[in-house]
Protein backbone atom coordinates (compact mmCIF):
# COMPACT_ATOMS: atom_id res chain seq x y z
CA UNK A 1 128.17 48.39 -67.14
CA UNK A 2 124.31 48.85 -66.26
CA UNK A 3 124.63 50.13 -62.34
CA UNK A 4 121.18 48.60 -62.24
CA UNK A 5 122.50 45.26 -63.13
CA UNK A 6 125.27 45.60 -60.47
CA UNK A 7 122.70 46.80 -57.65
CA UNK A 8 119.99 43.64 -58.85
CA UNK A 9 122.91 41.46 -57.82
CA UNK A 10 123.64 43.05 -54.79
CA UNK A 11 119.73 43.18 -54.03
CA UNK A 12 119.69 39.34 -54.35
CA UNK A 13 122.19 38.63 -51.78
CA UNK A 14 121.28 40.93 -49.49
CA UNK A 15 118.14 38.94 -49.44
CA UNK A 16 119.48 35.83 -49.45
CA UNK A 17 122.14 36.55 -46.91
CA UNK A 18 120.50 39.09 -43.95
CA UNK A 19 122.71 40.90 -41.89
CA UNK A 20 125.31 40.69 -44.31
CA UNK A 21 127.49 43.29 -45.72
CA UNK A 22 128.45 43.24 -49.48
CA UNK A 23 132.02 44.18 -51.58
CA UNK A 24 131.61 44.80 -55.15
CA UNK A 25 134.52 45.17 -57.65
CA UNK A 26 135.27 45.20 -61.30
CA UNK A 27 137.97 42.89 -62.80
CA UNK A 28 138.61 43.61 -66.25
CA UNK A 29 141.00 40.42 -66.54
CA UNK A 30 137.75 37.99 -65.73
CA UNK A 31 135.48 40.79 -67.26
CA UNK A 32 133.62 40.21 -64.61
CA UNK A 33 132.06 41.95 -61.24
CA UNK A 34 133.37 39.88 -58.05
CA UNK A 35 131.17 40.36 -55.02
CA UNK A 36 132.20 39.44 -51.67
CA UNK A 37 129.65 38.76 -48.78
CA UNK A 38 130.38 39.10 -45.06
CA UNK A 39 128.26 37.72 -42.73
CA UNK A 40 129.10 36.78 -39.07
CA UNK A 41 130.21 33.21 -39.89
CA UNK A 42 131.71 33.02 -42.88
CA UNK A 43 132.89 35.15 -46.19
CA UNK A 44 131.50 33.95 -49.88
CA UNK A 45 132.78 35.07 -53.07
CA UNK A 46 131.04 35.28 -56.71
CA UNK A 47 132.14 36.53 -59.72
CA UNK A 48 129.24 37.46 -61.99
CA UNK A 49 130.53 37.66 -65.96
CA UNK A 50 129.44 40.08 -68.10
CA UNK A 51 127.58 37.82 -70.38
CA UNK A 52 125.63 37.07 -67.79
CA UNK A 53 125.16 40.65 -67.28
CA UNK A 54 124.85 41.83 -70.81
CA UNK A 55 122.28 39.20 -71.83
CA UNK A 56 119.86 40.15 -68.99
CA UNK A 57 117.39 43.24 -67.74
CA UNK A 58 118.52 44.21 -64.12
CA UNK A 59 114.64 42.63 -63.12
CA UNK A 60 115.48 39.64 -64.49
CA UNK A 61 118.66 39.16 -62.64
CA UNK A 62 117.26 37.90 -59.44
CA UNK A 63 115.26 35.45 -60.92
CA UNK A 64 117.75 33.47 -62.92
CA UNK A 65 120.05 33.57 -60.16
CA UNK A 66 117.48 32.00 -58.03
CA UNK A 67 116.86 29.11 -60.77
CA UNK A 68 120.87 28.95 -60.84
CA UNK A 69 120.63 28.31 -57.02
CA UNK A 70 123.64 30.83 -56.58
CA UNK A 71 122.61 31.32 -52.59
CA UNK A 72 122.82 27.37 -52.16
CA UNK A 73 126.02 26.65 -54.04
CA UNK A 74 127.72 29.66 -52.03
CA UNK A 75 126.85 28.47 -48.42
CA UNK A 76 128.03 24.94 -50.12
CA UNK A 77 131.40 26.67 -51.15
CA UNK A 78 132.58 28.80 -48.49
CA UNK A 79 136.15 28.37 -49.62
CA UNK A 80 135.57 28.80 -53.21
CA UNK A 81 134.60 31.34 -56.02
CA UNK A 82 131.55 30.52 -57.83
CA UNK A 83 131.57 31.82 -61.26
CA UNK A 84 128.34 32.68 -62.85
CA UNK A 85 127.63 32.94 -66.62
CA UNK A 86 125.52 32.64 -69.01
CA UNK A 87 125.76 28.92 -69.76
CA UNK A 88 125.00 28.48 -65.13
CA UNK A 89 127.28 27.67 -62.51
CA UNK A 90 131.19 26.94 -61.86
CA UNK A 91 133.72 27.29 -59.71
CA UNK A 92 136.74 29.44 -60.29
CA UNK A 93 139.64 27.52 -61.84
CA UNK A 94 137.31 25.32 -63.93
């Protein structure tokens, strides 16, 4: 996988969650990279697929993500893993 890709993601959040710190990991099972943010308050989870990945340049990434409202639906879903691909958003399970 595209390191780029990976550190577009992590770019993103770090924006969109300040003073946060970030946990990236590969799960071939999902084929897909989980990221875990830690803030003061709270811990949010997404798992990014690699169709997502693989169908995008790392300086598009941000972008879609932003039109996918990824930030939003995570301080939504504190408790949950959202799951993005290339069709949006869902949650793990789903």
């Amino acid at each position: 996988m595209d390191e780029d890709k990976v550190k577009a993601v992590t770019g993103y959040l770090r924006a969109e969650f300040s003073e946060c710190e970030i946990e990236t990991g590969y799960d071939p099972g999902h084929r897909a990279h989980n990221f875990r943010i830690l803030t003061e308050k709270s811990v949010y989870q997404a798992q990014i697929g690699d169709d997502f990945l693989n169908d995008h340049d790392a300086s598009q990434i941000p972008a879609k993500l932003r039109r996918f409202t990824l930030a939003e639906h995570l301080r939504e879903l504190p408790s949950d893993i959202v799951v993005v691909t290339q069709a949006g958003l869902r949650l793990l399970g789903d």
